[in-house]
Protein backbone atom coordinates (compact mmCIF):
# COMPACT_ATOMS: atom_id res chain seq x y z
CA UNK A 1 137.69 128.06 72.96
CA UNK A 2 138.11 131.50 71.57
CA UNK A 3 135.07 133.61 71.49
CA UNK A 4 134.80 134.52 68.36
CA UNK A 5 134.36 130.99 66.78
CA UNK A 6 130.97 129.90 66.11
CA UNK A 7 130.08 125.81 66.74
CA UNK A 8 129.77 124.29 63.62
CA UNK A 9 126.42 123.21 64.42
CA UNK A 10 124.96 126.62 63.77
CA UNK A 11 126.71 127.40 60.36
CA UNK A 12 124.30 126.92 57.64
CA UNK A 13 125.79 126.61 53.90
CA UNK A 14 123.41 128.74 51.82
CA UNK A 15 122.06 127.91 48.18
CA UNK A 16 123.80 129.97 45.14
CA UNK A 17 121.00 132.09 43.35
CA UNK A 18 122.79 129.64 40.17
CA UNK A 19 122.24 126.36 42.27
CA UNK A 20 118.52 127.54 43.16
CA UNK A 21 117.71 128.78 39.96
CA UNK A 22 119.41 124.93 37.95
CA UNK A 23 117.51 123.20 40.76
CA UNK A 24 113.93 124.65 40.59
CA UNK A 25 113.20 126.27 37.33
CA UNK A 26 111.40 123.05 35.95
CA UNK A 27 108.93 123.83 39.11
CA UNK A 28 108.73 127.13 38.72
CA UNK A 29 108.00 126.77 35.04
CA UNK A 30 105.07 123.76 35.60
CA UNK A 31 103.45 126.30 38.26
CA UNK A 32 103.23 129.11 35.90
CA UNK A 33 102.05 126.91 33.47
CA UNK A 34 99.27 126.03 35.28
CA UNK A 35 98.62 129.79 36.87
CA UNK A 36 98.44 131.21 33.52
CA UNK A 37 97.35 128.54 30.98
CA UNK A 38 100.01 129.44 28.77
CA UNK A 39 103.25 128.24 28.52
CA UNK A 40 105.07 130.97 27.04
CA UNK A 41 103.41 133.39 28.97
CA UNK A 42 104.37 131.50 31.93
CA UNK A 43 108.28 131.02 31.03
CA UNK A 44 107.73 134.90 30.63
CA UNK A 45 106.89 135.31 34.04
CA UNK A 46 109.09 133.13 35.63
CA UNK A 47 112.26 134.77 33.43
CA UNK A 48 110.81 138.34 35.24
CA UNK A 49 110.11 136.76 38.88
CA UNK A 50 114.15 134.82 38.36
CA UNK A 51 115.75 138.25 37.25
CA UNK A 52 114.02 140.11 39.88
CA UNK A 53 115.02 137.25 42.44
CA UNK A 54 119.11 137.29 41.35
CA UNK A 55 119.08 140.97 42.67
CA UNK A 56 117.54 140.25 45.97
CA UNK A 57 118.89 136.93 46.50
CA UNK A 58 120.70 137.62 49.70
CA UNK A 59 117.42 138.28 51.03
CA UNK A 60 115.89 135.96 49.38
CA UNK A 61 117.94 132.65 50.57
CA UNK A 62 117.88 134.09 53.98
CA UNK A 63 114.18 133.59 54.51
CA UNK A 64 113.10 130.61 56.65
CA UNK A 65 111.67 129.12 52.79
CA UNK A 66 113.86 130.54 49.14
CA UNK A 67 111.31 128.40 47.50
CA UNK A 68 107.96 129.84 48.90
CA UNK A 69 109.23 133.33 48.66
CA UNK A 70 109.92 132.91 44.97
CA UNK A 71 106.72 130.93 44.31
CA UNK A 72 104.85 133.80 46.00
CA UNK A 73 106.96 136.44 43.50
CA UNK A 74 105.46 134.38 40.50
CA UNK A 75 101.87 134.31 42.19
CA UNK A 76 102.39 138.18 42.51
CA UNK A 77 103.73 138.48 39.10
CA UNK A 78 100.89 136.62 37.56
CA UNK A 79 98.19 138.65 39.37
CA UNK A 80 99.61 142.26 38.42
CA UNK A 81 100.87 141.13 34.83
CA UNK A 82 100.10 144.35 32.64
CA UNK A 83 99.52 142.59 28.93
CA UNK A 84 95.44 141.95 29.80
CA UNK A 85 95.16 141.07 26.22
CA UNK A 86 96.90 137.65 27.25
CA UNK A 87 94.85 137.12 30.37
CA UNK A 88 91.45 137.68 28.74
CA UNK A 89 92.69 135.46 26.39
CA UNK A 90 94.11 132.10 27.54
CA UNK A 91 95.45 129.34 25.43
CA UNK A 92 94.29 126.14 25.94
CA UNK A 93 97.90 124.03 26.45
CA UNK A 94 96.02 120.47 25.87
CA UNK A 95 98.93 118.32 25.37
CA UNK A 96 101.63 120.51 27.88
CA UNK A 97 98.80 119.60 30.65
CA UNK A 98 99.28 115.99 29.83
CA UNK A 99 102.72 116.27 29.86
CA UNK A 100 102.73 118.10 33.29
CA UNK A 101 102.26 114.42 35.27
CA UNK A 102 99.39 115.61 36.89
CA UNK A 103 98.01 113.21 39.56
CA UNK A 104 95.20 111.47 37.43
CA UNK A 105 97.74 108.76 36.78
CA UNK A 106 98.17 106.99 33.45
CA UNK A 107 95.83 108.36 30.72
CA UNK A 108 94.65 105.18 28.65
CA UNK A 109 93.60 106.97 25.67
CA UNK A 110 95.76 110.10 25.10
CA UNK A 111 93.48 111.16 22.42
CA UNK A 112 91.05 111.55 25.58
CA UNK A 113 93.38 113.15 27.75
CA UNK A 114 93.94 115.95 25.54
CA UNK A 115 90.67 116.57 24.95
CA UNK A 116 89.43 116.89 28.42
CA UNK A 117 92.55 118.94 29.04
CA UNK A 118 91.84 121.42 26.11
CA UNK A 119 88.26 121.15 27.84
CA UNK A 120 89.39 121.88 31.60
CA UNK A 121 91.44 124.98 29.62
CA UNK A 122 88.48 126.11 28.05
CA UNK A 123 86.50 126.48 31.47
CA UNK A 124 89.40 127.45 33.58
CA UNK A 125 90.06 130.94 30.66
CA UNK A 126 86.47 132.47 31.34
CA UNK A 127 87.81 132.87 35.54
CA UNK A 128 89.10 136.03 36.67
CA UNK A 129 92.99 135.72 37.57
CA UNK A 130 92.36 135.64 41.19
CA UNK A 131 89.41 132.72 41.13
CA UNK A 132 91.52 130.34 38.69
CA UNK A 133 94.60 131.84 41.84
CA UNK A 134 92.65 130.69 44.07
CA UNK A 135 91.67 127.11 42.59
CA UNK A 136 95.62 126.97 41.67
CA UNK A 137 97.03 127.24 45.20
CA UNK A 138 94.22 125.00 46.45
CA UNK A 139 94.41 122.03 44.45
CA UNK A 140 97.96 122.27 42.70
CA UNK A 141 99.56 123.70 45.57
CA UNK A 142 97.38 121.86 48.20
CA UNK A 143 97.45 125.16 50.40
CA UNK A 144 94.77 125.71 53.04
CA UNK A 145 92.60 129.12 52.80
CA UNK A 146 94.49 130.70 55.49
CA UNK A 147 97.73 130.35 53.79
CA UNK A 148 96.23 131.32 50.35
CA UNK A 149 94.72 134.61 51.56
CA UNK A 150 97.75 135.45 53.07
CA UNK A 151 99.84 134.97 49.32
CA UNK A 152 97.04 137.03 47.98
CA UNK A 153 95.90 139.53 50.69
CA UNK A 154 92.51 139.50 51.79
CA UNK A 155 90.83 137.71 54.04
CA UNK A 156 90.15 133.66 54.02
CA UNK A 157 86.46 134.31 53.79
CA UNK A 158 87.21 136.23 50.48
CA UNK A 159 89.63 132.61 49.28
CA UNK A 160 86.21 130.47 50.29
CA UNK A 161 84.17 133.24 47.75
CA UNK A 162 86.45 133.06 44.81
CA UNK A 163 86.69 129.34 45.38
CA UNK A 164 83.00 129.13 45.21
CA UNK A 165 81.95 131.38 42.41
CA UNK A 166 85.09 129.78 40.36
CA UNK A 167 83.83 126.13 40.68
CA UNK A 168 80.16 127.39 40.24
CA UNK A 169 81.23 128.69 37.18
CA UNK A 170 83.19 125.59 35.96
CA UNK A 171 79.81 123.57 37.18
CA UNK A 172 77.81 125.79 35.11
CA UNK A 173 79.73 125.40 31.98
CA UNK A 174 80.34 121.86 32.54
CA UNK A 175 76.93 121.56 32.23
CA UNK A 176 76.90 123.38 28.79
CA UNK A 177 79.47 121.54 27.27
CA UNK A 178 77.47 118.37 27.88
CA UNK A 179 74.21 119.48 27.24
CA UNK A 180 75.81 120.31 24.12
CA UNK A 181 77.04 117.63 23.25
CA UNK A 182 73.80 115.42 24.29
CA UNK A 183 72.19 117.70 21.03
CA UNK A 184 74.41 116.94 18.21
């Protein structure tokens, strides 16, 4: 056996940047969606975090996880997005929630399903982009604190905070909107 040759058990194929991009982008897209609230503010990020991703893919597909490092470049890019007038103001997406196939299962009345959707929107636009973050990578993403603090950078404690204050807040205007509605 020459020495130069390599078994074939330790030659890994990698992924095009093309082949990555065809096989993911619907992903990409539903996370921003649901980190930003707004769906063309979301394919706007995920056009930046893709572009930005083509240059470095060598890198890129040579981490242990092309995926996570590109979801973390669109958590990144959402957090330090410069046009504030679209984060203090977030769209509610009613009907592009329902048609996200989110885990409630089948919605009997769609009617209904938008509305709590446009609702859940409502709520989720009065967080700060690191508490509705936060609540993202918890329940969409299912990651634990740890991991969470490290995609954001501070300490788990501070994840357990934001997740606190965030739901507080969504309690508290929960409450509102039905309080509200018990009036009229």
């Amino acid at each position: 056996m020459p020495l130069h040759k390599r078994p074939a058990a330790t030659v890994v194929e990698s992924v095009t940047f093309e082949e990555f991009a065809m096989a993911r982008l619907q992903s990409l897209l539903r996370y921003a969606v649901v980190l930003t609230g707004d769906r063309d503010l979301a394919q706007d990020v995920v056009q930046e975090v893709l572009a930005r991703a083509h240059s470095r893919w060598r890198r890129i597909s040579a981490s242990d996880s092309p995926e996570a490092y590109v979801r973390r470049m669109v958590l990144n890019e959402y957090l330090s997005w410069r046009r504030s007038w679209q984060f203090r103001h977030v769209h509610a997406v009613g009907e592009r929630l329902v048609d996200l196939d989110d885990a409630r299962g089948g919605v009997v009345d769609h009617a209904e399903g938008v509305v709590e959707a446009d609702a859940l929107w409502a709520r989720l636009s009065t967080l700060g982009r690191k508490q509705r973050a936060v609540l993202v990578l918890r329940y969409y993403e299912q990651l634990e604190d740890e991991q969470i603090a490290d995609l954001i950078g501070c300490a788990p404690a501070t994840v357990r905070s934001h997740a606190s204050r965030a739901l507080r807040t969504l309690r508290l205007s929960e409450r509102e909107r039905i309080h509200a509605e018990e009036k009229s």
